[in-house]
Protein backbone atom coordinates (compact mmCIF):
# COMPACT_ATOMS: atom_id res chain seq x y z
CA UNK A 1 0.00 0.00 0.00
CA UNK A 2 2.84 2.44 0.94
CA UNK A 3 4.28 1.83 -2.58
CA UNK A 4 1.46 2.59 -4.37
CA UNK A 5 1.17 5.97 -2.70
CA UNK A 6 4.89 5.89 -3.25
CA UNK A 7 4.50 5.58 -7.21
CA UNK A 8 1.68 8.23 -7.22
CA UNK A 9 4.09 10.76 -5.54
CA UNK A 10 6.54 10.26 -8.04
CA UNK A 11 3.81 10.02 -11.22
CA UNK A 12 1.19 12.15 -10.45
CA UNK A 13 2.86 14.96 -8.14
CA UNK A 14 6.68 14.94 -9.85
CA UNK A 15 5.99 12.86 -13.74
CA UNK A 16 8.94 11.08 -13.63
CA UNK A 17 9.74 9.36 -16.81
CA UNK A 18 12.46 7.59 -17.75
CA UNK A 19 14.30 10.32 -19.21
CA UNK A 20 14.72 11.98 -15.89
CA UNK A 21 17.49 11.50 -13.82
CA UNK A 22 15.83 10.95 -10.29
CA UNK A 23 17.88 12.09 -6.75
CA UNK A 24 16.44 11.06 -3.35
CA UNK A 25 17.99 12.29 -0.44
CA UNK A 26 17.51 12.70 3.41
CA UNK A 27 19.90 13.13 6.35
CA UNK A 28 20.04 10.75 9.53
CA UNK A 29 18.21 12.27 11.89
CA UNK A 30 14.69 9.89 11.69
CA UNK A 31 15.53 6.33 11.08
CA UNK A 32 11.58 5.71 9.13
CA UNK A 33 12.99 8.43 6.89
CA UNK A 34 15.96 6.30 5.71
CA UNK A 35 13.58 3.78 5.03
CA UNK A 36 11.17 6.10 2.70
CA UNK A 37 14.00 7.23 0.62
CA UNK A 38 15.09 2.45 0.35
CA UNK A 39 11.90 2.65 -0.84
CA UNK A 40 11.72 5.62 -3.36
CA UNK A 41 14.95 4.44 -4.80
CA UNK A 42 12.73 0.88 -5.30
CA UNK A 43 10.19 2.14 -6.51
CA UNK A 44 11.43 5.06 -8.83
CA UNK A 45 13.39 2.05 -10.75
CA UNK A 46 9.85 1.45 -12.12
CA UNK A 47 9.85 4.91 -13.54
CA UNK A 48 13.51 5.51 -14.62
CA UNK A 49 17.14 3.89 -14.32
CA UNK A 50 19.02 7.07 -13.71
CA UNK A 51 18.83 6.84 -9.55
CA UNK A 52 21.12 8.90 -7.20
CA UNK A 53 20.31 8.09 -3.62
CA UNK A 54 22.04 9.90 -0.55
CA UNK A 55 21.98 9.57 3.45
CA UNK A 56 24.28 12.33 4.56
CA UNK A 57 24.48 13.69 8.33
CA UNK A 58 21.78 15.94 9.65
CA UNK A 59 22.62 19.98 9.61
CA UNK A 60 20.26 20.07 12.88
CA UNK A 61 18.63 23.39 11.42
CA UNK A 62 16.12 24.05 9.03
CA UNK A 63 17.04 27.00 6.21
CA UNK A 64 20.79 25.61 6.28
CA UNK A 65 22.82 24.37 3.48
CA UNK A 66 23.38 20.81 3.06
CA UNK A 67 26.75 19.29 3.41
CA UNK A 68 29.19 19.14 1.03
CA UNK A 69 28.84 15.43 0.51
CA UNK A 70 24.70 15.91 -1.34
CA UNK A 71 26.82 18.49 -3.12
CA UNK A 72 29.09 16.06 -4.72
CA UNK A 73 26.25 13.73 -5.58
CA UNK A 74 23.91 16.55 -7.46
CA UNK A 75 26.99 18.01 -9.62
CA UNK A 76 29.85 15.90 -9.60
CA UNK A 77 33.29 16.15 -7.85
CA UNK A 78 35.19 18.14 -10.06
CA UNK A 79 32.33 21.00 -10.10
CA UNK A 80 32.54 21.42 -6.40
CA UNK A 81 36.39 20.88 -6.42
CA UNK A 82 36.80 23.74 -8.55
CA UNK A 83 34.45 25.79 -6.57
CA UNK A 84 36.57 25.56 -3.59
CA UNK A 85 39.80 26.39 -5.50
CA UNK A 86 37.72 29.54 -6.40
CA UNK A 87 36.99 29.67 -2.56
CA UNK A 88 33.31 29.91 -3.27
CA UNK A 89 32.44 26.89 -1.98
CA UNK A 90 32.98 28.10 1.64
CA UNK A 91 31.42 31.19 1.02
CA UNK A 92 27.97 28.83 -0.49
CA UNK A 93 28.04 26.43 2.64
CA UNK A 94 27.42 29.12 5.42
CA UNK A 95 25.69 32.18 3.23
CA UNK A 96 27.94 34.46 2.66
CA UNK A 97 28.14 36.71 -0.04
CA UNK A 98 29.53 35.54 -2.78
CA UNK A 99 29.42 35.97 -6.59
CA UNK A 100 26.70 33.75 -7.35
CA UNK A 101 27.10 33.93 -11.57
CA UNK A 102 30.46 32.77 -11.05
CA UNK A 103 29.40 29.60 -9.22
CA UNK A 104 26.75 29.09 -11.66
CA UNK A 105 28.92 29.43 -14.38
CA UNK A 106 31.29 26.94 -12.84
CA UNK A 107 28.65 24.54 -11.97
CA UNK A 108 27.17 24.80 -15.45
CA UNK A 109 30.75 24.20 -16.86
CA UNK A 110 31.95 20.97 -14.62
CA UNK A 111 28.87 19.65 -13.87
CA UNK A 112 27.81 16.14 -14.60
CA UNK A 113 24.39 13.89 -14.46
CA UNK A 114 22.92 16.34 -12.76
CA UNK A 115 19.50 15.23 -11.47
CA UNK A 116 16.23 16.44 -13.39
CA UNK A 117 13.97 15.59 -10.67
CA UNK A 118 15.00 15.60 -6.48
CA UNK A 119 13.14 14.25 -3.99
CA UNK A 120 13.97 15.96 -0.50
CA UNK A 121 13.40 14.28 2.58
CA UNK A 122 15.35 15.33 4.76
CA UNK A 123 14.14 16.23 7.89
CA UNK A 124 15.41 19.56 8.28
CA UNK A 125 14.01 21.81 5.13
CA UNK A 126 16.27 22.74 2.44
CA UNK A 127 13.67 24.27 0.53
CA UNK A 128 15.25 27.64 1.49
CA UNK A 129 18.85 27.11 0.31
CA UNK A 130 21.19 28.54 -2.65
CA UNK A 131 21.50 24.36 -3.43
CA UNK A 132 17.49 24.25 -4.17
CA UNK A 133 17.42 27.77 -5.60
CA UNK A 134 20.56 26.73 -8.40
CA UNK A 135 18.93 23.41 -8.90
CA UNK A 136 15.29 24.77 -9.91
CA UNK A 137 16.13 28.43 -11.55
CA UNK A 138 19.40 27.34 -13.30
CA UNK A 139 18.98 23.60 -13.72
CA UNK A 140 15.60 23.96 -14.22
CA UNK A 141 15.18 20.08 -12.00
CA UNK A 142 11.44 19.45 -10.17
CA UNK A 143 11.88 19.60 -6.62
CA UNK A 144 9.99 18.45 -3.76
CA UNK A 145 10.99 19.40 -0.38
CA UNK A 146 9.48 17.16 2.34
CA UNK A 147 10.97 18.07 5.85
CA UNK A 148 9.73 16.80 8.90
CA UNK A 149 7.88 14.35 6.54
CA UNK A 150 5.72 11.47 8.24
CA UNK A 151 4.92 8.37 6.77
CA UNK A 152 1.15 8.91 7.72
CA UNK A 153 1.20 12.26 5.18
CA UNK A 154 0.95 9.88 2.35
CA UNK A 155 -2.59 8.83 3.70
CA UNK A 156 -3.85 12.26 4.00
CA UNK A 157 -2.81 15.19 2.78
CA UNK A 158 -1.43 13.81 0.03
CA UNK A 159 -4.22 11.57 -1.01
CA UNK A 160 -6.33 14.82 -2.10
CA UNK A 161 -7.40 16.01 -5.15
CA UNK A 162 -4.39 18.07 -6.64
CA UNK A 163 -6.74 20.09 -8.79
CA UNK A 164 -8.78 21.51 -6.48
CA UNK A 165 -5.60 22.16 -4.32
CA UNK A 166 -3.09 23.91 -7.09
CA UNK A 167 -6.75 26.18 -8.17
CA UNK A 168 -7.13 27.54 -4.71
CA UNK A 169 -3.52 27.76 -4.49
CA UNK A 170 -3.24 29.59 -7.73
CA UNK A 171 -6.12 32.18 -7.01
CA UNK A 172 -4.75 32.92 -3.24
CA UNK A 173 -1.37 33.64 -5.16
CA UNK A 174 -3.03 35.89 -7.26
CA UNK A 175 -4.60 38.30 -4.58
CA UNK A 176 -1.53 38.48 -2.64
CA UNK A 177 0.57 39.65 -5.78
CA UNK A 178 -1.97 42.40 -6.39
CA UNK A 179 -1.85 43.54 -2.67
CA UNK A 180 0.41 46.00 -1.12
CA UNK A 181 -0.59 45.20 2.94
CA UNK A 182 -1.78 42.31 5.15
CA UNK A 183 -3.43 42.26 8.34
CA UNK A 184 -3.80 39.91 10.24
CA UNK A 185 -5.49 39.15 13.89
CA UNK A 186 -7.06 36.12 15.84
CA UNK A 187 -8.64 35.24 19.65
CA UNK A 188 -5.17 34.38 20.75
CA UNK A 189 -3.84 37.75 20.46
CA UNK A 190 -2.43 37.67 17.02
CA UNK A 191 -2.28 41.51 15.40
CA UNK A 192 0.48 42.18 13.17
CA UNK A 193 0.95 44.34 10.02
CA UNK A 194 2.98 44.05 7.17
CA UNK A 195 3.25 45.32 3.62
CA UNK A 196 3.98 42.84 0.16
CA UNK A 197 4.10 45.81 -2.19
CA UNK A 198 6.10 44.83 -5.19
CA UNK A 199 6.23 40.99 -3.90
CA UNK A 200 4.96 37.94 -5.90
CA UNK A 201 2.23 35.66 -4.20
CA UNK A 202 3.78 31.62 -5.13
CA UNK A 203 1.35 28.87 -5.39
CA UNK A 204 2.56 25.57 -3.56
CA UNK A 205 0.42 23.22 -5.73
CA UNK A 206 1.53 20.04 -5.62
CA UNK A 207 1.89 19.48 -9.13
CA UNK A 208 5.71 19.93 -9.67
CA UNK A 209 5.72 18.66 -13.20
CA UNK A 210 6.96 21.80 -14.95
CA UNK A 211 10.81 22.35 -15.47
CA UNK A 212 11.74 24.18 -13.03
CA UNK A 213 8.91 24.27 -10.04
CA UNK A 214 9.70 23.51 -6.70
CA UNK A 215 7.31 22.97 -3.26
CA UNK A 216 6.81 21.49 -0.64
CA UNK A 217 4.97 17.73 -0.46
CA UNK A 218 2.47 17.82 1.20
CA UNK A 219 1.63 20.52 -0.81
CA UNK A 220 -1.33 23.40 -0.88
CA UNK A 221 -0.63 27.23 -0.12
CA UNK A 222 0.14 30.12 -1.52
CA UNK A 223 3.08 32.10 0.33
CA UNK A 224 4.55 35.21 0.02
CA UNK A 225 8.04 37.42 0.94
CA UNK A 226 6.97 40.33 3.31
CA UNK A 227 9.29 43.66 2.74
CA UNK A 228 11.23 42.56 5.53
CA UNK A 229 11.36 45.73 7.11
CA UNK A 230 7.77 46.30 6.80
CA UNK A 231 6.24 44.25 9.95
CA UNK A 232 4.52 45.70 13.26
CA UNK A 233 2.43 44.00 16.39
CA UNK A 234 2.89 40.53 17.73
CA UNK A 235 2.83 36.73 16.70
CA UNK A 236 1.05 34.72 19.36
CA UNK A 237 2.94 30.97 18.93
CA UNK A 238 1.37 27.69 20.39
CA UNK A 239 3.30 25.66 18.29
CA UNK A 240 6.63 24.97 17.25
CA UNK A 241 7.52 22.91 14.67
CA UNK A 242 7.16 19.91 15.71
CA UNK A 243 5.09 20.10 18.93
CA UNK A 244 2.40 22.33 20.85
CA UNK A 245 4.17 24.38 23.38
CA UNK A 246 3.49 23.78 26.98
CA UNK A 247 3.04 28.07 27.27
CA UNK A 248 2.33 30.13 24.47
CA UNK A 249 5.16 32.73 23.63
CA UNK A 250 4.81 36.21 21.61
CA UNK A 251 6.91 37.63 19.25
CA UNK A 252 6.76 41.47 19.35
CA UNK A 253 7.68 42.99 15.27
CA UNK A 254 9.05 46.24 14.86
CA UNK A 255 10.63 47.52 11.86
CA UNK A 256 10.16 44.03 10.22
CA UNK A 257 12.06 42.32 13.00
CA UNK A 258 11.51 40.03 16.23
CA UNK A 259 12.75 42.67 19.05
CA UNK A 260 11.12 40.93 22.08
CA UNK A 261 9.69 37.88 23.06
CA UNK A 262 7.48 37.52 25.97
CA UNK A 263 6.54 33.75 27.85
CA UNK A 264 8.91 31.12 29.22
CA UNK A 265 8.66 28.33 27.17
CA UNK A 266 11.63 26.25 26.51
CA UNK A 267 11.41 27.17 23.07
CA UNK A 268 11.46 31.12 23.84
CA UNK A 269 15.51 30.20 24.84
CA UNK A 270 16.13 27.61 21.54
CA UNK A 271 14.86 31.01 19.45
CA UNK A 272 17.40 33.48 21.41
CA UNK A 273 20.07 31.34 20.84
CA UNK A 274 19.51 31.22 16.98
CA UNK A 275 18.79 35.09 17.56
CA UNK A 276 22.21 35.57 19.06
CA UNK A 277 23.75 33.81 16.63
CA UNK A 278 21.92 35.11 13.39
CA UNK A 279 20.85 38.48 14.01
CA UNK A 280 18.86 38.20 10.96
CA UNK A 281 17.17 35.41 11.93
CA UNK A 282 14.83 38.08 13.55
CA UNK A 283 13.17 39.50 10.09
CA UNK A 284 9.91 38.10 8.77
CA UNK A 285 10.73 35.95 5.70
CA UNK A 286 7.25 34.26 4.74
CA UNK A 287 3.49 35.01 4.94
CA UNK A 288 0.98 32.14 3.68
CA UNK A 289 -1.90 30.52 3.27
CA UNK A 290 -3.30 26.83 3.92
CA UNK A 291 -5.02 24.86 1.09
CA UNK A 292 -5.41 21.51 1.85
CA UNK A 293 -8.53 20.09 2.91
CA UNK A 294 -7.24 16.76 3.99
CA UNK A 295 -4.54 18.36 6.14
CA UNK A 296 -5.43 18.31 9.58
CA UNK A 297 -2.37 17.54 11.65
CA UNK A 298 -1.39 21.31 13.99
CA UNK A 299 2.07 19.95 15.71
CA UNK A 300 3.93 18.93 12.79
CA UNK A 301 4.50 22.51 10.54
CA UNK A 302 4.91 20.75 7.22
CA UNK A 303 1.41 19.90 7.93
CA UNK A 304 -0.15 22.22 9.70
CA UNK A 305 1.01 24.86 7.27
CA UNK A 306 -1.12 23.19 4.92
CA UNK A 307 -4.36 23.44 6.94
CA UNK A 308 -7.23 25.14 4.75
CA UNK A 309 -7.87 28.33 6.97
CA UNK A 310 -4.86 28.65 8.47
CA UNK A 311 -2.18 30.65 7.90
CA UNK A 312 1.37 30.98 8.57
CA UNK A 313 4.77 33.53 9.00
CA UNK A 314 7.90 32.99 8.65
CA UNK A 315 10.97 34.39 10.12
CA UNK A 316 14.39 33.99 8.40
CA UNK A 317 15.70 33.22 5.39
CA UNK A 318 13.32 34.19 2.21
CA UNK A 319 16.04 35.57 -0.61
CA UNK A 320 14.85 32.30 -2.66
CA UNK A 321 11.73 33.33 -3.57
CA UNK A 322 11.67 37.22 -3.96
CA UNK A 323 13.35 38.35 -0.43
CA UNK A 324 16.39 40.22 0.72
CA UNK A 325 16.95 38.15 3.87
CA UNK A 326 19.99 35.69 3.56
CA UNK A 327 20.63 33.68 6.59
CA UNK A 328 20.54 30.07 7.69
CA UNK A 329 17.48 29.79 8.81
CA UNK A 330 13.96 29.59 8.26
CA UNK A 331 11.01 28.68 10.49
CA UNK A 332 7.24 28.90 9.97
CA UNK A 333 4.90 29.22 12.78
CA UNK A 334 1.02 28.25 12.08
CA UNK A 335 -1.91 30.47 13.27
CA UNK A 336 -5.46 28.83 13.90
CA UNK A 337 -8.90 30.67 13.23
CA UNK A 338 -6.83 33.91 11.74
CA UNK A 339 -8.92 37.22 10.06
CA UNK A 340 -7.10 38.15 7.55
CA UNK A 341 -7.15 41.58 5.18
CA UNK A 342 -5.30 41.76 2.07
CA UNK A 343 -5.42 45.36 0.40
CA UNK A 344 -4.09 47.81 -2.14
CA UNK A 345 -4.69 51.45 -3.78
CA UNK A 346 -8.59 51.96 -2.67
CA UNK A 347 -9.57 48.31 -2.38
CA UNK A 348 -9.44 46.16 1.17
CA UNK A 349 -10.49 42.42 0.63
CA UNK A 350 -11.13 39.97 3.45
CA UNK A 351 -9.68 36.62 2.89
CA UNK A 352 -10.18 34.70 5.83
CA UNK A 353 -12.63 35.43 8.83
CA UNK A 354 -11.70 33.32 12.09
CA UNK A 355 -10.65 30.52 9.98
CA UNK A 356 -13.23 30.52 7.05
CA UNK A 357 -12.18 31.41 4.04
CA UNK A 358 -14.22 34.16 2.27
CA UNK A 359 -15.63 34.02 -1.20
CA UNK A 360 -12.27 34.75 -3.73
């Protein structure tokens, strides 16, 4: 049963054919994620012979590059060799600046078999890396990011109708890309501001079949970069990524960025020590918008992100899809029963009131 959701994943959500040159991946930080990507590797031999499969050690961070060794694998040794002799590769690893044409140049040059279609399952998200971003825009490879992935997702959320999902997804995008603000507040004492002028809403569909696309699976929202210096009010969190939070905490927003956080949950100390370390960490990154019917689960992110009338912001990393904010890390924290106002030049819409979506 497992494989046949297995075969759908990489049929209906990725069309791998046997042209494409498949890569499945994940790190070693779940042991039942090891075993998903045996399995892919089994089953994608049904769809093509070209099969790269990698276990490399876990980064213990979402947002942060992938080792070196994933790097070999995608582009071949001498590529990444001669990025280091150009002392790039360093530079790439912990997000510095660097001159990014050069590297692509130099991958583009010494690269070999590189993969057409990835499947990313490593537990920590590298959805929000220069690795995914020079694998989709310049490779042009379909790429599904899957952190924090459960087995049980394959039953649910992604046993939905992908129509429906990449539609809703699609016209969400569409609203945000024409609005300039957002507002957003809920019973839990969510009320933050933020502006999206001259940002592009992205539709997480599911349907990664185009050259190119990228998203997460489970799939279904449509997310946006915030001007990062734009955001005001607080972020009431009751979950973190992976679990519900024995105390709620708030993040306080000025100027775009986390300058206070109130509550003493453990996890208000895991977040100052990222803080600390990346002061840049503090910046919203992500605004979004659930689409999934059939996701239900709130205490795993990947998930819960997903939820149809929920929504979620990040804070972090966004400079792969339309951002400024480089910086390894990325975190998204869900918000239950939100009202939400999109708005522009003389027009205010409501998209969401407590949790229902409004007619788009």
């Amino acid at each position: 049963m497992i494989k046949d959701h297995l075969r759908n994943l990489l049929k209906v959500n990725l069309g791998v054919s046997k042209e494409d040159k498949l890569l499945v991946f994940t790190d070693d930080e779940k042991p039942y994620l090891i075993e998903l990507v045996n399995l892919l590797e089994e089953v994608g031999q049904e769809f093509t012979t070209n099969i790269k499969k990698v276990i490399f050690p876990t980064t213990g961070q979402h947002g942060k590059e992938p080792p070196e060794e994933l790097w070999m694998e995608t582009f071949g040794e001498k590529a990444i060799q001669v990025l280091k002799e150009e002392g790039l590769f360093k530079k790439i690893i912990h997000k510095e600046p660097c001159d990014i044409s050069k590297v692509i140049d130099i991958l583009k040059t010494f690269g070999v078999n590189i993969p057409t279609v990835v499947v990313a399952l490593s537990y920590y998200s590298t959805t929000h890396t220069t690795y995914r971003k020079i694998l989709t825009d310049t490779f042009k490879a379909r790429y599904a990011s899957m952190p924090l992935f459960e087995p049980e997702m394959l039953y649910g959320p992604m046993n939905v109708d992908w129509d429906y999902v990449a539609k809703l997804s699609q016209d969400i995008a569409e609203i945000l890309t024409e609005g300039e603000y957002v507002e957003v507040v809920n019973n839990s004492g969510v009320k933050l501001e933020f502006s999206i002028e001259g940002r592009k809403g992205i539709p997480d569909t599911g349907l990664l079949t185009s050259p190119g696309t990228y998203g997460n699976l489970p799939a279904g929202e449509a997310f946006i970069a915030p001007v990062e210096d734009s955001a005001y009010g607080k972020l009431v969190i009751e979950y973190a990524p992976n679990k519900r939070l024995e105390k709620p905490i708030t993040l306080k927003f000025r100027d775009g960025a986390v300058e206070e956080i109130e509550g003493f949950d453990e996890y208000r100390y895991e977040l100052e020590k990222v803080f600390d370390r990346f002061p840049n960490a503090r910046f919203i990154a992500e605004f979004g918008v659930g689409t999934n019917p059939k996701a239900t689960r709130a205490d795993n992110v990947l998930e819960a992100e997903k939820i149809l009338g929920t929504i979620h912001i990040a804070i972090g990393d966004n400079h792969t899809f339309g951002g400024k904010n480089k910086v390894p890390f990325h975190t998204d924290y869900v918000i239950f029963e939100p009202t939400v106002v999109v708005g522009g030049k003389g027009w205010r819409k409501r998209l969401l009131e407590k949790g229902k979506l409004q007619k788009i």
